[in-house]
C-alpha atoms as a PDB file:
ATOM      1  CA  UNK A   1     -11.688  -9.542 -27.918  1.00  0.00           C
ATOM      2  CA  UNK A   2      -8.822  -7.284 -28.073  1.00  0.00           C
ATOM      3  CA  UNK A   3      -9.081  -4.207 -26.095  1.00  0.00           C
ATOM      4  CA  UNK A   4      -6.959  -1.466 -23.983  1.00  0.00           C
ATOM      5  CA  UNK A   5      -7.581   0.137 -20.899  1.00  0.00           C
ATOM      6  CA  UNK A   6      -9.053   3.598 -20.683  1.00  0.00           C
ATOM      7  CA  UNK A   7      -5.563   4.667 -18.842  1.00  0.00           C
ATOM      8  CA  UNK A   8      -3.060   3.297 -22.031  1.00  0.00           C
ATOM      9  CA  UNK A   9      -2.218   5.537 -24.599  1.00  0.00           C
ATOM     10  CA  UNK A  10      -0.859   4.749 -28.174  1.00  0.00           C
ATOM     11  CA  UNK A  11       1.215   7.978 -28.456  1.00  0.00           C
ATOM     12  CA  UNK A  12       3.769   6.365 -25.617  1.00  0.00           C
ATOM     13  CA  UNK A  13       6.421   4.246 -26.270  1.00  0.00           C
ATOM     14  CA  UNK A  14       6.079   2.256 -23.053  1.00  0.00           C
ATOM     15  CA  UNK A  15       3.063  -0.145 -22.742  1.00  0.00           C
ATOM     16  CA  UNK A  16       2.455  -1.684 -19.572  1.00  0.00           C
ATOM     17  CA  UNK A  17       1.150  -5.896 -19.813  1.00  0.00           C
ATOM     18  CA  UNK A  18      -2.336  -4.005 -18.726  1.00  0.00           C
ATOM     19  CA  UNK A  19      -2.036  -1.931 -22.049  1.00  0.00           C
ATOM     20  CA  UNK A  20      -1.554  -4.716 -24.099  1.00  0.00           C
ATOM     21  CA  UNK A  21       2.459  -4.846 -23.729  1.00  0.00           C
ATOM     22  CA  UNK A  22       2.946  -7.197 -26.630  1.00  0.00           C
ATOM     23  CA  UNK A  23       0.287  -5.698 -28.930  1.00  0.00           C
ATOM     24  CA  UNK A  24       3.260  -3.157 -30.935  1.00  0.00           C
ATOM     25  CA  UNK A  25       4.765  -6.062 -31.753  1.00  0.00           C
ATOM     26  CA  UNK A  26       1.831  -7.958 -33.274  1.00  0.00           C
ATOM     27  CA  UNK A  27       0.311  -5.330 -34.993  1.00  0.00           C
ATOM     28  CA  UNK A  28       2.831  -2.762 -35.549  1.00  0.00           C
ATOM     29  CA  UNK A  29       4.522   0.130 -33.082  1.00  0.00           C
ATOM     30  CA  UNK A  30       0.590   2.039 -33.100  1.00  0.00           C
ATOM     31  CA  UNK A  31      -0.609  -1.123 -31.660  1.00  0.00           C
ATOM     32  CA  UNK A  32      -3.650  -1.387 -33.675  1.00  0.00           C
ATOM     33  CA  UNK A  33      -6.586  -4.080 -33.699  1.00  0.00           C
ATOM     34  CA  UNK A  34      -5.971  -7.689 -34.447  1.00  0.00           C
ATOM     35  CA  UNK A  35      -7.304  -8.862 -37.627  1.00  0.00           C
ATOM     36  CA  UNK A  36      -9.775 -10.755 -35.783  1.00  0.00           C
ATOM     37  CA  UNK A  37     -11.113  -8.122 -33.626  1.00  0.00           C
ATOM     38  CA  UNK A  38     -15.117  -6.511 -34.253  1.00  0.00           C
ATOM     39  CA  UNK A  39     -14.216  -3.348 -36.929  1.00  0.00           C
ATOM     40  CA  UNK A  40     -10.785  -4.661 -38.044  1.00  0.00           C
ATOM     41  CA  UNK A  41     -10.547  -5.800 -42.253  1.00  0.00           C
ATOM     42  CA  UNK A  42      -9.579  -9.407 -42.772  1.00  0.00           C
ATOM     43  CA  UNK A  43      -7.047 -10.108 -44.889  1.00  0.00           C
ATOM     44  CA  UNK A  44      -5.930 -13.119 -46.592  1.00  0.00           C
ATOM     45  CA  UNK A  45      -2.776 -14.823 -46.709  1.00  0.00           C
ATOM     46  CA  UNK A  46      -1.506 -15.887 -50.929  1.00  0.00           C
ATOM     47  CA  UNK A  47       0.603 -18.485 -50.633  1.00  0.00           C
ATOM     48  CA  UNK A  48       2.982 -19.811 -53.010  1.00  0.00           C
ATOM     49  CA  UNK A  49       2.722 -23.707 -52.295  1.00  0.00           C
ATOM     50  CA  UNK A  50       4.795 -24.725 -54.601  1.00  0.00           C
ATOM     51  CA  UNK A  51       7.585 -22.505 -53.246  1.00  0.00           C
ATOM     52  CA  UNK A  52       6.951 -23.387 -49.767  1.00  0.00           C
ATOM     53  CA  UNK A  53       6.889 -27.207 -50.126  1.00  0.00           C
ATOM     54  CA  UNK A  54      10.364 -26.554 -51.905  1.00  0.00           C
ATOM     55  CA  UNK A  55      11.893 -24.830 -49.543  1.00  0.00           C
ATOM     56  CA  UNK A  56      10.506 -27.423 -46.129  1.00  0.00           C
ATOM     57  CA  UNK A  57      11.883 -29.933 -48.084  1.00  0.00           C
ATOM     58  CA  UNK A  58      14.954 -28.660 -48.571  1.00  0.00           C
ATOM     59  CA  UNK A  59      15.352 -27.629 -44.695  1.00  0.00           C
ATOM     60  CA  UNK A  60      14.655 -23.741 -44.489  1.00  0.00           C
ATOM     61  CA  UNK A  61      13.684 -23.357 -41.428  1.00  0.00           C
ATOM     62  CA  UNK A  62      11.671 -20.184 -42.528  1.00  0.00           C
ATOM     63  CA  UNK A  63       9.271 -22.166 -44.744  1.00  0.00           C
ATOM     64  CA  UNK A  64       8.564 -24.444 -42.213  1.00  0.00           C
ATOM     65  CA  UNK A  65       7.756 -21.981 -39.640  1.00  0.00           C
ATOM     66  CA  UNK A  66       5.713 -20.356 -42.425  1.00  0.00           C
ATOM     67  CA  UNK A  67       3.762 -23.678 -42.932  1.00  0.00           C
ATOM     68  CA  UNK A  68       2.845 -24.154 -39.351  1.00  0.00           C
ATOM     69  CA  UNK A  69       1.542 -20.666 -39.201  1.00  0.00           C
ATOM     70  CA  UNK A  70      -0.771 -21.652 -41.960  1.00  0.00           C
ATOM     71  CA  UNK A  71      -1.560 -24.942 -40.754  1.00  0.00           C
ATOM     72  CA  UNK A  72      -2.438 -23.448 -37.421  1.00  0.00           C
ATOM     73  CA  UNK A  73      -4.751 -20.399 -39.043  1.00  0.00           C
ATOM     74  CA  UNK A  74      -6.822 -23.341 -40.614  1.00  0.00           C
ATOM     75  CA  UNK A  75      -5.553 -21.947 -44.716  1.00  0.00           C
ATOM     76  CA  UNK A  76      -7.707 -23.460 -47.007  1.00  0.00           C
ATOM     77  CA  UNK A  77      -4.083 -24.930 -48.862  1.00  0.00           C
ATOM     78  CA  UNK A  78      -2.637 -25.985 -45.491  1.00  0.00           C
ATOM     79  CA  UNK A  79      -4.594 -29.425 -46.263  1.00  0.00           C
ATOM     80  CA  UNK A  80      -2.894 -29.424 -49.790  1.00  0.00           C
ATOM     81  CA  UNK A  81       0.479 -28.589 -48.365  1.00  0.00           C
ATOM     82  CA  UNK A  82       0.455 -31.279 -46.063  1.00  0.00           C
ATOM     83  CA  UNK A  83      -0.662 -33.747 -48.797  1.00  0.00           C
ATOM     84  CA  UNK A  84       2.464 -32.621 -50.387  1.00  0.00           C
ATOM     85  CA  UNK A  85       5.246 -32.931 -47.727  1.00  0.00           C
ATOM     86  CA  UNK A  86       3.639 -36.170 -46.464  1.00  0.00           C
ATOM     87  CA  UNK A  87       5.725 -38.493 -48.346  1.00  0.00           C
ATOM     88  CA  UNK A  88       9.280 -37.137 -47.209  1.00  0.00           C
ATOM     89  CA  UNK A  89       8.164 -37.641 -43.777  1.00  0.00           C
ATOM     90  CA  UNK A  90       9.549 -40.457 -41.674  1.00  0.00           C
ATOM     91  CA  UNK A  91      11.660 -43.593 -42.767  1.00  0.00           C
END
């Protein structure tokens, strides 16, 4: 799990790797918990599929990073997205 050193503080604006260096810029300048981590809410991700198979298959490279992000969290419509882009793929 996530965690920071007894030595970091979150009122600094320099965060050595120890302190969890990249951790303001996943989860905001405080440098709070993942979503993952024990005490933390879950949240979930609505998803406009429509919208989002639109814009992949028009080239934005935005919805397609989008799409990978939810293909790679395991999003229950990440199976339905891919059913939908499948047929524009390859010659």
């Amino acid at each position: 799990g996530w965690s920071s050193p007894d030595n970091c503080s979150r009122g600094t604006n320099e965060w050595p790797l120890e302190c969890g260096a990249l951790a303001p810029l996943w989860f905001g300048k405080s440098g709070g918990k993942p979503p993952h981590s024990k005490g933390a809410s879950a949240f979930t991700v609505t998803v406009d599929l429509q919208s989002l198979v639109d814009g992949i298959l028009a080239g934005q490279f935005r919805a397609l990073a989008r799409a990978v992000s939810l293909v790679e969290r395991e999003h229950p419509d990440s199976a339905r997205l891919l059913a939908e882009i499948y047929p524009a793929t390859g010659k």
